[in-house]
N, C-alpha and C. Protein backbone atom coordinates (compact mmCIF):
# COMPACT_ATOMS: atom_id res chain seq x y z
N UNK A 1 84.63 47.60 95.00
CA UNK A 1 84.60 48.72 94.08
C UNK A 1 85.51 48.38 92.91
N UNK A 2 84.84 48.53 91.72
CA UNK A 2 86.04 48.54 90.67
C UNK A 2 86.82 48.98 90.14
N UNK A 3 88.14 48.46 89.82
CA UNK A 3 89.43 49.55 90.10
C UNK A 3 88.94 50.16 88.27
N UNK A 4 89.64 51.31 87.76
CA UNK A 4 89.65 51.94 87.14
C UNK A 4 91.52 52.44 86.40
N UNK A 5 91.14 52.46 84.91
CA UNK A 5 92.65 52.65 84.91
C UNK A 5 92.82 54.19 84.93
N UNK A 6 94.21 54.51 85.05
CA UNK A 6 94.60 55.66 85.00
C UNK A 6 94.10 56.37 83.82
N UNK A 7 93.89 56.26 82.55
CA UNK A 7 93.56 57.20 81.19
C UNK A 7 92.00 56.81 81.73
N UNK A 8 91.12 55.94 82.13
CA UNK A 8 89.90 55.80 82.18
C UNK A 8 89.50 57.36 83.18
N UNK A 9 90.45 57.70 84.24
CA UNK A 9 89.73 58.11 85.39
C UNK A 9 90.15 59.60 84.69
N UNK A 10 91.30 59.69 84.25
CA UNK A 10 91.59 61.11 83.13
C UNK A 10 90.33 61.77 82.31
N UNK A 11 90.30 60.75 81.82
CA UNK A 11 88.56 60.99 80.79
C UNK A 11 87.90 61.81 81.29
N UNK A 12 87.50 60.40 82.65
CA UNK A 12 86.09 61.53 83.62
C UNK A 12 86.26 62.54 83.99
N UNK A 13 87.60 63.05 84.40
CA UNK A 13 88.30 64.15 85.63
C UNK A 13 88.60 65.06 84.51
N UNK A 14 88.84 64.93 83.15
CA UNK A 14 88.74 66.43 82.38
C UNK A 14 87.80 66.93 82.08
N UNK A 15 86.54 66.69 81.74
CA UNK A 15 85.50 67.53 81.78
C UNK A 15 85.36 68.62 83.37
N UNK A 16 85.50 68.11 84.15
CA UNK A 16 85.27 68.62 85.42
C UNK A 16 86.06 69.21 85.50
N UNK A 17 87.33 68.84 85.46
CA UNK A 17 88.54 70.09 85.16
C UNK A 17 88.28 71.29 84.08
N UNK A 18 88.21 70.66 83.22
CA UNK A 18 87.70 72.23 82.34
C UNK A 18 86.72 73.20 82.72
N UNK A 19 85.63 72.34 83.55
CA UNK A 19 84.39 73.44 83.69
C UNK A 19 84.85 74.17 85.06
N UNK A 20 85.75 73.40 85.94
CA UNK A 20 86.73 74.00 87.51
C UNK A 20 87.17 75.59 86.45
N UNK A 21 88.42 74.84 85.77
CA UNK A 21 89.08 75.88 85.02
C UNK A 21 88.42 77.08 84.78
N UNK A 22 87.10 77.00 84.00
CA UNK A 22 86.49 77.99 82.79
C UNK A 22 85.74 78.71 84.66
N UNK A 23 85.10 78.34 85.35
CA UNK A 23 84.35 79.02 86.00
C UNK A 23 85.94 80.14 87.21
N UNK A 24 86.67 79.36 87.12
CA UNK A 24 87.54 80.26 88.19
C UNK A 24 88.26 81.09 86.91
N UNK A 25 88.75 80.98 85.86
CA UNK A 25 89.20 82.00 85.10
C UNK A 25 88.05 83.17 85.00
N UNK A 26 86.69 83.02 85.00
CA UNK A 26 85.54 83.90 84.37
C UNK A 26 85.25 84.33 85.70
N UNK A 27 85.27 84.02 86.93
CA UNK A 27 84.72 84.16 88.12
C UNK A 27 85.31 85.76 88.68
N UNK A 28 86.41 86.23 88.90
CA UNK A 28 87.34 87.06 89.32
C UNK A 28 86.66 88.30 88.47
N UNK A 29 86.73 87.94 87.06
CA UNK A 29 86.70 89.15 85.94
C UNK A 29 85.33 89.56 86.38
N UNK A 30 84.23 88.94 86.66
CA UNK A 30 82.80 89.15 86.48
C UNK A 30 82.29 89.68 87.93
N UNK A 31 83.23 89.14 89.11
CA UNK A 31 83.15 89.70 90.14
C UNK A 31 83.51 91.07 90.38
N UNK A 32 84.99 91.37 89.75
CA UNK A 32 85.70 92.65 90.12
C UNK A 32 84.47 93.53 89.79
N UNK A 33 84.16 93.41 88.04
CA UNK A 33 83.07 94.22 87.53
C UNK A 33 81.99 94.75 87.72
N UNK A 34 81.49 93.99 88.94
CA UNK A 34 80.66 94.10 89.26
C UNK A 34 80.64 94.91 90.99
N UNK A 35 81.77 94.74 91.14
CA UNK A 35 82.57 94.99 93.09
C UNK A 35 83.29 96.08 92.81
N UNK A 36 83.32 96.81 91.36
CA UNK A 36 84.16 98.15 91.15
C UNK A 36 83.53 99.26 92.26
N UNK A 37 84.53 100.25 92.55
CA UNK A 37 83.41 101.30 93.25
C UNK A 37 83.74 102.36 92.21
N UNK A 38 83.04 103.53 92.49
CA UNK A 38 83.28 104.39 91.56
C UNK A 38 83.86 105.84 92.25
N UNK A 39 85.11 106.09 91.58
CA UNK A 39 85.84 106.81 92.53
C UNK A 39 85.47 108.81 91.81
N UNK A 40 85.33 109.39 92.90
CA UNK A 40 85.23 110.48 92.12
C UNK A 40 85.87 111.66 93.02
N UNK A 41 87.22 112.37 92.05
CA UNK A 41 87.28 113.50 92.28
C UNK A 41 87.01 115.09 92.46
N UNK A 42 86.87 116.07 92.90
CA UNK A 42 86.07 117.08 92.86
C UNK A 42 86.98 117.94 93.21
N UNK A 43 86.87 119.08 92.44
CA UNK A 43 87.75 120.32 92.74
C UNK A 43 86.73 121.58 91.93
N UNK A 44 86.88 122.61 92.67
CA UNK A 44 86.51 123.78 91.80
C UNK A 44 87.45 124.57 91.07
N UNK A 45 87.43 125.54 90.09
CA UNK A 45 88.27 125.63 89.08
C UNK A 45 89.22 126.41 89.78
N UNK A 46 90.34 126.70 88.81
CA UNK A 46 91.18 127.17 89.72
C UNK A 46 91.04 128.69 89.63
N UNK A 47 91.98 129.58 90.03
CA UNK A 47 92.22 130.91 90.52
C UNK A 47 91.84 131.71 89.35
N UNK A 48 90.26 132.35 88.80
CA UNK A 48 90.61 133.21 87.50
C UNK A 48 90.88 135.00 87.35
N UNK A 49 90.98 135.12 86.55
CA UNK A 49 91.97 136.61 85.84
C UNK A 49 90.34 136.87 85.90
N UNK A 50 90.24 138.00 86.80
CA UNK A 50 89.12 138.90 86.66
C UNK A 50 89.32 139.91 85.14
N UNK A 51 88.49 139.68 84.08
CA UNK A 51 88.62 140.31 82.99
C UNK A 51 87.14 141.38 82.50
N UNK A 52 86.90 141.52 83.22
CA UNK A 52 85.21 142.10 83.30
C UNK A 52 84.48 141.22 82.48
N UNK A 53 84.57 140.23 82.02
CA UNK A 53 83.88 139.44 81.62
C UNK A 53 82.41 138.27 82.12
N UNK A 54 81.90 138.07 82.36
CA UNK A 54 80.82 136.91 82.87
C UNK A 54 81.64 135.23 82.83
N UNK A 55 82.33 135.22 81.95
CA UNK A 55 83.45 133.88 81.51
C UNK A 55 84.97 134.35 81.73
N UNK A 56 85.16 134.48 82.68
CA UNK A 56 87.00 134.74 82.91
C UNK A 56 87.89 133.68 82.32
N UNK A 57 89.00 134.07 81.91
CA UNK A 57 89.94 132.85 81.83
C UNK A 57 90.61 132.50 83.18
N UNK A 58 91.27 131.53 83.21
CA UNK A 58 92.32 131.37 84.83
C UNK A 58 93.06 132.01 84.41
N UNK A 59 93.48 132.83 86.04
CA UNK A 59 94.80 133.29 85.92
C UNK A 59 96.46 132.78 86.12
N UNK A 60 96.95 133.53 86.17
CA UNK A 60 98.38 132.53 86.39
C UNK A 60 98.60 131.85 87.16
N UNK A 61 98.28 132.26 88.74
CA UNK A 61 98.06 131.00 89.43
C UNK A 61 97.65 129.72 89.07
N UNK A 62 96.41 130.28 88.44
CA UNK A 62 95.11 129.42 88.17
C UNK A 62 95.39 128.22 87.18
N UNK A 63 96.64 128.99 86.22
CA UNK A 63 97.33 128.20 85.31
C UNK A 63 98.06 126.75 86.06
N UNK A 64 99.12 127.65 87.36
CA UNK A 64 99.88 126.86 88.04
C UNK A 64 99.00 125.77 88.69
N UNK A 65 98.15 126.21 89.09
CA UNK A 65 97.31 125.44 89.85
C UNK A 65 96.41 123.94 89.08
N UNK A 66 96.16 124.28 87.89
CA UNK A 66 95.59 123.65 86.74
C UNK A 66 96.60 122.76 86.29
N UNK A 67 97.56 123.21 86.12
CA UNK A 67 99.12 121.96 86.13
C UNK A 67 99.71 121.17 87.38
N UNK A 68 99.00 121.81 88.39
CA UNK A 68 99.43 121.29 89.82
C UNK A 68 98.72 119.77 89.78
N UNK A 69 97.16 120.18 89.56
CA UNK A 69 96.01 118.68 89.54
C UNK A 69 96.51 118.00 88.84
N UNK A 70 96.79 118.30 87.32
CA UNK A 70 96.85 117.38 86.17
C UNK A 70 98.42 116.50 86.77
N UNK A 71 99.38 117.11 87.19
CA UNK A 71 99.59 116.23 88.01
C UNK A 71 99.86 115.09 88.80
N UNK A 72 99.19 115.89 90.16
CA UNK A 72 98.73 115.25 90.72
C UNK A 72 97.80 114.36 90.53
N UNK A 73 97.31 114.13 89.76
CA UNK A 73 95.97 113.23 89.44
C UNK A 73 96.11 112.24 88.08
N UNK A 74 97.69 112.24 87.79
CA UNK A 74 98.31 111.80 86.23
C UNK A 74 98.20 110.29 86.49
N UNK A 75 98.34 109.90 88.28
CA UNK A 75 98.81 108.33 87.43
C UNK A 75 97.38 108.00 88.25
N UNK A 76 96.14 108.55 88.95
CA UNK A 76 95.12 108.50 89.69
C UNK A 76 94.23 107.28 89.07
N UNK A 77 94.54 106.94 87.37
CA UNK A 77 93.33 106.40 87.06
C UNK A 77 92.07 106.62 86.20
N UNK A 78 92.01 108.05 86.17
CA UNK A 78 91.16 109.00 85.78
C UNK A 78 90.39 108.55 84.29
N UNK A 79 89.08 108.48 84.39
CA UNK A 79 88.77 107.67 83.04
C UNK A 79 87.81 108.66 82.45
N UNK A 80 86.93 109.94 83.25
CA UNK A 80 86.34 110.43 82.70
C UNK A 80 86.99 112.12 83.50
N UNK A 81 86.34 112.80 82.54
CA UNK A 81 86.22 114.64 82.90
C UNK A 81 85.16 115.16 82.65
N UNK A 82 84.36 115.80 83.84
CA UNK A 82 83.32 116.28 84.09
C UNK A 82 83.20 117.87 84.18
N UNK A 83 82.75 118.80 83.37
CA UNK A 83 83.50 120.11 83.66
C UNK A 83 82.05 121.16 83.50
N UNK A 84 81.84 122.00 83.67
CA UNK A 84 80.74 123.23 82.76
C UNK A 84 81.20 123.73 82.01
N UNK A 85 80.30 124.36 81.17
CA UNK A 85 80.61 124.63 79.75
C UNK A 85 81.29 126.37 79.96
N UNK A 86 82.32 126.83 81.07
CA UNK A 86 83.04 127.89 81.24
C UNK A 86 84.36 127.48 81.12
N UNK A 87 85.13 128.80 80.59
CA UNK A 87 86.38 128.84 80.53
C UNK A 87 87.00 127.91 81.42
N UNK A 88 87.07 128.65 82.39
CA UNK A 88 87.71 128.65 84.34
C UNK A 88 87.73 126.84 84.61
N UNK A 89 86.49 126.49 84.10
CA UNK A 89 86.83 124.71 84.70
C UNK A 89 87.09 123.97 83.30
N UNK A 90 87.12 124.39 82.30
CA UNK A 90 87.55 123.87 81.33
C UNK A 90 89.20 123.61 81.49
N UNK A 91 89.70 125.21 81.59
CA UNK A 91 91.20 125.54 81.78
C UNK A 91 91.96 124.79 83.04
N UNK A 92 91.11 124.60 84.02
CA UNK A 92 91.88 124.04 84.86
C UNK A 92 91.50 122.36 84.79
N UNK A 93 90.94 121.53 84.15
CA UNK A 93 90.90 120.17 84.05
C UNK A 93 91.68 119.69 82.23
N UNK A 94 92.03 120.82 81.73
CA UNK A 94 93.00 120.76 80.74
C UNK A 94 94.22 120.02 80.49
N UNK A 95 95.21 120.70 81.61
CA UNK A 95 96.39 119.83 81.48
C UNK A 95 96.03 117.88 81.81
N UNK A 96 95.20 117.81 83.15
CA UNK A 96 95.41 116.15 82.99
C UNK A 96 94.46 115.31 81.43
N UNK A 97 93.39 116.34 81.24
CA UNK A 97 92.17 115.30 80.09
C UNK A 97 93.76 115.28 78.87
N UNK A 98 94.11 116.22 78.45
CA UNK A 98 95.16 116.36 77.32
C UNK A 98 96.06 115.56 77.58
N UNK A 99 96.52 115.09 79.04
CA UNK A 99 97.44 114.26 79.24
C UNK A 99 97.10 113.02 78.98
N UNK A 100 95.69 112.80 79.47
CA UNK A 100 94.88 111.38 79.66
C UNK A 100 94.56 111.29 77.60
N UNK A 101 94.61 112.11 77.29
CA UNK A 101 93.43 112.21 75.82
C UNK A 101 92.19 111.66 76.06
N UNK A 102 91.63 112.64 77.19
CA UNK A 102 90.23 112.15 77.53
C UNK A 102 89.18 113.23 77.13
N UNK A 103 88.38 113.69 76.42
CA UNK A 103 87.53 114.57 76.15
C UNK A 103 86.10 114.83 77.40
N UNK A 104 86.35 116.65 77.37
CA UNK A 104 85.36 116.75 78.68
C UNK A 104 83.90 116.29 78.34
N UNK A 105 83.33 116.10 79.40
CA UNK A 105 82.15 116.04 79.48
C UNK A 105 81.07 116.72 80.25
N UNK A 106 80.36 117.60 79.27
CA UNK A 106 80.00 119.00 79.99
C UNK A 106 78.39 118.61 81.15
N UNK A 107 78.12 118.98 82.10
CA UNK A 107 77.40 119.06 82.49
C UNK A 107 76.57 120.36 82.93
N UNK A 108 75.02 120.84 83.39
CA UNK A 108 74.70 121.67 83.76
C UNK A 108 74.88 121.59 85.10
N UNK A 109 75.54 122.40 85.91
CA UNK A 109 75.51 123.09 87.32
C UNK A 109 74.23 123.62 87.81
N UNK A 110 73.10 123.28 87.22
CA UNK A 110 71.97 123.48 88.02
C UNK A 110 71.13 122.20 87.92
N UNK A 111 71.47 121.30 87.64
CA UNK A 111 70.88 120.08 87.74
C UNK A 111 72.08 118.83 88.05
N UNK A 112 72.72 118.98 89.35
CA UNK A 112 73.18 118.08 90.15
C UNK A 112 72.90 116.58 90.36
N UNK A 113 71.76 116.67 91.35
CA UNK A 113 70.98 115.29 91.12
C UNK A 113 71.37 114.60 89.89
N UNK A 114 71.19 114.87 88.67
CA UNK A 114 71.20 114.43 87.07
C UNK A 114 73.18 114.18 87.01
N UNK A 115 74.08 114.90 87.66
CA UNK A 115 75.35 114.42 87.55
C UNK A 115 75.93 113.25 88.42
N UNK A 116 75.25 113.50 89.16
CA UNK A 116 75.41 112.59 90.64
C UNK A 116 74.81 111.54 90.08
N UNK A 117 73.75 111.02 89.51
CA UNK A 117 72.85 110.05 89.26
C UNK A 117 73.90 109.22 87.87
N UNK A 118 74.22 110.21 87.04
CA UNK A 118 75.52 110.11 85.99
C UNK A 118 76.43 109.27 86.38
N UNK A 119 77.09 109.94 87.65
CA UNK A 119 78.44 109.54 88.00
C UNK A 119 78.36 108.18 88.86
N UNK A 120 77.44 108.10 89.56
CA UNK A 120 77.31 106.57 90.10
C UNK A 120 76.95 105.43 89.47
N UNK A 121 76.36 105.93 88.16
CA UNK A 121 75.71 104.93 87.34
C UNK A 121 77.34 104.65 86.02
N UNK A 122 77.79 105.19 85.78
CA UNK A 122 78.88 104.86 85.32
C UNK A 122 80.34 104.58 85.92
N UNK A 123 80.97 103.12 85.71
CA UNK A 123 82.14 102.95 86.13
C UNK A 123 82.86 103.85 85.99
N UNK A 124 84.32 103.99 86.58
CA UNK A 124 85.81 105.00 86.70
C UNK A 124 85.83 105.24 87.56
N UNK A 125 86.67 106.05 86.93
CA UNK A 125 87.69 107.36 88.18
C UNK A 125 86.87 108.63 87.35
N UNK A 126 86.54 109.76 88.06
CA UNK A 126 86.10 110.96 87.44
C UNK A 126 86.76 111.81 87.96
N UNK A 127 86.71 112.89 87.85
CA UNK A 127 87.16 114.27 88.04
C UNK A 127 86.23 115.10 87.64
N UNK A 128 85.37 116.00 88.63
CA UNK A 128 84.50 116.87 88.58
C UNK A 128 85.10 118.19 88.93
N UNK A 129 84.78 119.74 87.59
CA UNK A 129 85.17 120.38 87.82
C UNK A 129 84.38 121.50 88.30
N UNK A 130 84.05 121.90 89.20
CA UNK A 130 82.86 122.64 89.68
C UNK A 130 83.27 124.39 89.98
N UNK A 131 82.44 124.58 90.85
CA UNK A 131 82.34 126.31 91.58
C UNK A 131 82.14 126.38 93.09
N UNK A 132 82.52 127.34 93.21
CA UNK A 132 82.03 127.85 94.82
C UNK A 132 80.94 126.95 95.27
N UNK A 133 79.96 127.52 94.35
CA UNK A 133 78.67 127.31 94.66
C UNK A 133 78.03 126.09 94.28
N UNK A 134 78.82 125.27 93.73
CA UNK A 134 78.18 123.70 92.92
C UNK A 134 79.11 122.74 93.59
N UNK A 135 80.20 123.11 94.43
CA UNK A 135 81.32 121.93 95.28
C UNK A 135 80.86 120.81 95.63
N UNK A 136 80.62 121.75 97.59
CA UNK A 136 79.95 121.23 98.32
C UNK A 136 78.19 120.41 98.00
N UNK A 137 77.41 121.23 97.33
CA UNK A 137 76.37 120.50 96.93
C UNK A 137 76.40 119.18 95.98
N UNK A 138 77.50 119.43 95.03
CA UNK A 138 77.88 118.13 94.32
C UNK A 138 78.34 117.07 94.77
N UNK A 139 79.24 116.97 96.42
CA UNK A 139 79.63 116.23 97.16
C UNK A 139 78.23 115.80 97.77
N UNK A 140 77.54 116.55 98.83
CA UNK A 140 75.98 115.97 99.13
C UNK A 140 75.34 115.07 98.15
N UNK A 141 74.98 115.70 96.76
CA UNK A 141 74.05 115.17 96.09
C UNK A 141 75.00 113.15 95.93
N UNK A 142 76.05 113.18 95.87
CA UNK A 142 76.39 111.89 95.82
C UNK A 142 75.98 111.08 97.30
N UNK A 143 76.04 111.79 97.87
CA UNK A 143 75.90 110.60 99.21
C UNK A 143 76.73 111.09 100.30
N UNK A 144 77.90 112.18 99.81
CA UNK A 144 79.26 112.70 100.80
C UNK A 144 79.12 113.40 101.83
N UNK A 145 79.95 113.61 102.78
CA UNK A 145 79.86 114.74 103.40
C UNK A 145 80.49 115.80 102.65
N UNK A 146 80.08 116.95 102.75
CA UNK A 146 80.49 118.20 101.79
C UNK A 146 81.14 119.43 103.36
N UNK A 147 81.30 119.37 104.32
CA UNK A 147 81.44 120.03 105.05
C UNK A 147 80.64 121.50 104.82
N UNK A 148 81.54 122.89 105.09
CA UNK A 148 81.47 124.39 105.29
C UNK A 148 81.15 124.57 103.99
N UNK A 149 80.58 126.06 103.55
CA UNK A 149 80.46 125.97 102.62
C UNK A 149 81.95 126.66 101.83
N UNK A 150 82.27 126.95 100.35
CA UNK A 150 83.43 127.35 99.91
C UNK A 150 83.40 129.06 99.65
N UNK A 151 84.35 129.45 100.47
CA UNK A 151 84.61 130.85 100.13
C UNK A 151 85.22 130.92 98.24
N UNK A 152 84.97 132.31 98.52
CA UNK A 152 84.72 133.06 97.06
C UNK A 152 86.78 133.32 97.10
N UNK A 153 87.50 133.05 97.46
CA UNK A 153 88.77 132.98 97.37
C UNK A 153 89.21 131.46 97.94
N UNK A 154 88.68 130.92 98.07
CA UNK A 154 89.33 129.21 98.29
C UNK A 154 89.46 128.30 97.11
N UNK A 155 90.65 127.94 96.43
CA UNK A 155 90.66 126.97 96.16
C UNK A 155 91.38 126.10 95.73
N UNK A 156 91.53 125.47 96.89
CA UNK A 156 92.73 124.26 97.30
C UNK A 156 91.70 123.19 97.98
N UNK A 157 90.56 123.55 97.54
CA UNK A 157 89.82 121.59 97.78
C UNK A 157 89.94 120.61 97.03
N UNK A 158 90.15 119.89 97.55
CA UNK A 158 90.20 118.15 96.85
C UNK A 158 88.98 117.44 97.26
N UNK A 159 88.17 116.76 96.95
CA UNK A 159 87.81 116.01 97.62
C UNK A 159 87.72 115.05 96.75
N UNK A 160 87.78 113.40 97.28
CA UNK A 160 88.14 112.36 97.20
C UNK A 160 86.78 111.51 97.43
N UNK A 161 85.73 110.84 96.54
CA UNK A 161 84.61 110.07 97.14
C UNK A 161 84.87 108.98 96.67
N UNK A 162 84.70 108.29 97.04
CA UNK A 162 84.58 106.28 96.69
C UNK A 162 83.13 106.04 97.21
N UNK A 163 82.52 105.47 95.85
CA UNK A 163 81.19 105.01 96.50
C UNK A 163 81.02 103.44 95.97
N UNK A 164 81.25 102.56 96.60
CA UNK A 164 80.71 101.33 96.68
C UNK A 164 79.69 100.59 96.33
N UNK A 165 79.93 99.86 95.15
CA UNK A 165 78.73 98.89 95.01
C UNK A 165 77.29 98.91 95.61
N UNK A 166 77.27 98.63 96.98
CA UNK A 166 76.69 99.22 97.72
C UNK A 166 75.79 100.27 98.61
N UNK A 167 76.54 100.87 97.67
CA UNK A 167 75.97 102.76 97.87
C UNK A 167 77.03 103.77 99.31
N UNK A 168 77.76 102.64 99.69
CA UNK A 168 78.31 103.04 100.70
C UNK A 168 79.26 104.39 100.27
N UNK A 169 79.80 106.03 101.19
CA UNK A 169 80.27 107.24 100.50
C UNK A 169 80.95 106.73 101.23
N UNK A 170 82.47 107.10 101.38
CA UNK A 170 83.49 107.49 101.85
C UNK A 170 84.16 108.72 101.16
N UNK A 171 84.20 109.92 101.90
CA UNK A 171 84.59 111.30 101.34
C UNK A 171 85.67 111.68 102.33
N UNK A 172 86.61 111.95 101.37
CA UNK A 172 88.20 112.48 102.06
C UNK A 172 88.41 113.75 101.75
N UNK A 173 88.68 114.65 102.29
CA UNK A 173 89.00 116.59 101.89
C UNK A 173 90.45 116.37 101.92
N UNK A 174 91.09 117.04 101.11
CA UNK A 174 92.21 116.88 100.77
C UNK A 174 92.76 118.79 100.48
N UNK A 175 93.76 119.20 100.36
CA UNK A 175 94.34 120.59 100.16
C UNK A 175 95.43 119.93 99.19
N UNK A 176 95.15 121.14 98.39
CA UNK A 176 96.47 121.03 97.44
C UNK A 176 97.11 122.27 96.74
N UNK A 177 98.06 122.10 95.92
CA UNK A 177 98.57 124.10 96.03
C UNK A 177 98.71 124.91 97.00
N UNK A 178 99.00 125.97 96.08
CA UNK A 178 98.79 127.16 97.63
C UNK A 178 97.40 127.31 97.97
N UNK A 179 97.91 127.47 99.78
CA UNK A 179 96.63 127.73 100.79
C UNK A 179 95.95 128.63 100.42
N UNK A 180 94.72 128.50 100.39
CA UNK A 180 93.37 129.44 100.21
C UNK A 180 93.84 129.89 101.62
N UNK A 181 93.14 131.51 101.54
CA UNK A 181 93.31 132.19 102.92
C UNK A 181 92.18 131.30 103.95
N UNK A 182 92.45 131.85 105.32
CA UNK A 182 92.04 130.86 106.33
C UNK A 182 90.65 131.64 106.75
């Protein structure tokens, strides 16, 4: 075999080194991106000031409670805000979007499927701000378990979904604030 000098065998061995280099620097970034899951929070709005109105504002609780998430949910990640176009879930996903300077993003509460289909198809962290009556079904329509349904005085749900590349749900119920009655 013929010997080879040291700068000869350099020559050959940097091309190959560079293309080693360029594929493991690009490899990680293109993987993560693609291996992200998409994490989504869910809460219904918080506690509102019955005002005879059809659109209540939150009430003071509701206030406390609305500063409780933002929060709790300050260093979470949070890249989008998902809310309806009412006071009540506006007011309570307020303090963290203002914290984040993230602008809401309104959805209709009668077309689920269409948020769910939204939220898996776009990377982040979200935060969905829902109702009684749009919670639990908004947890289903992703893939989750949504448990019981939500009383008309509860609300201290969290729930927590990670859905995977994959399609795989993992849904965590979480309490936060003061206890909703039992």
């Amino acid at each position: 075999m013929p010997s080879r000098s040291p700068a000869s065998a350099a020559r050959t061995c940097l091309p190959l080194l560079a293309l080693l280099w360029l594929g493991i620097a690009t490899f990680p970034t293109s993987l993560s991106a693609q291996q992200e899951a998409v994490v989504v929070y869910l809460v219904r709005h918080a506690e509102r000031a019955e005002d005879g109105t059809s659109d209540p504002p939150i009430s003071e609780a509701g206030t406390e409670r609305a500063r409780l998430l933002g929060g709790l949910l300050r260093d979470a990640g949070v890249t989008h805000v998902h809310t309806t176009d009412l006071k009540r879930t506006r007011q309570t996903g307020a303090p963290l979007a203002e914290r984040l300077g993230l602008d809401f993003q309104v959805y209709d509460p009668k077309d689920l499927p269409a948020l769910a289909a939204r939220l898996r198809a776009t990377p982040g962290r979200h935060l969905v701000l829902g109702h009684s009556n749009t919670l639990v079904p908004t947890v289903e329509a992703l893939g989750g378990a949504g448990g019981t349904p939500v009383a008309d005085d509860e609300f201290d749900r969290l729930y927590v979904l990670v859905i995977t590349p994959q399609g795989t749900v993992t849904t965590t119920l979480l309490r936060y604030g003061a206890p909703s009655p039992p």
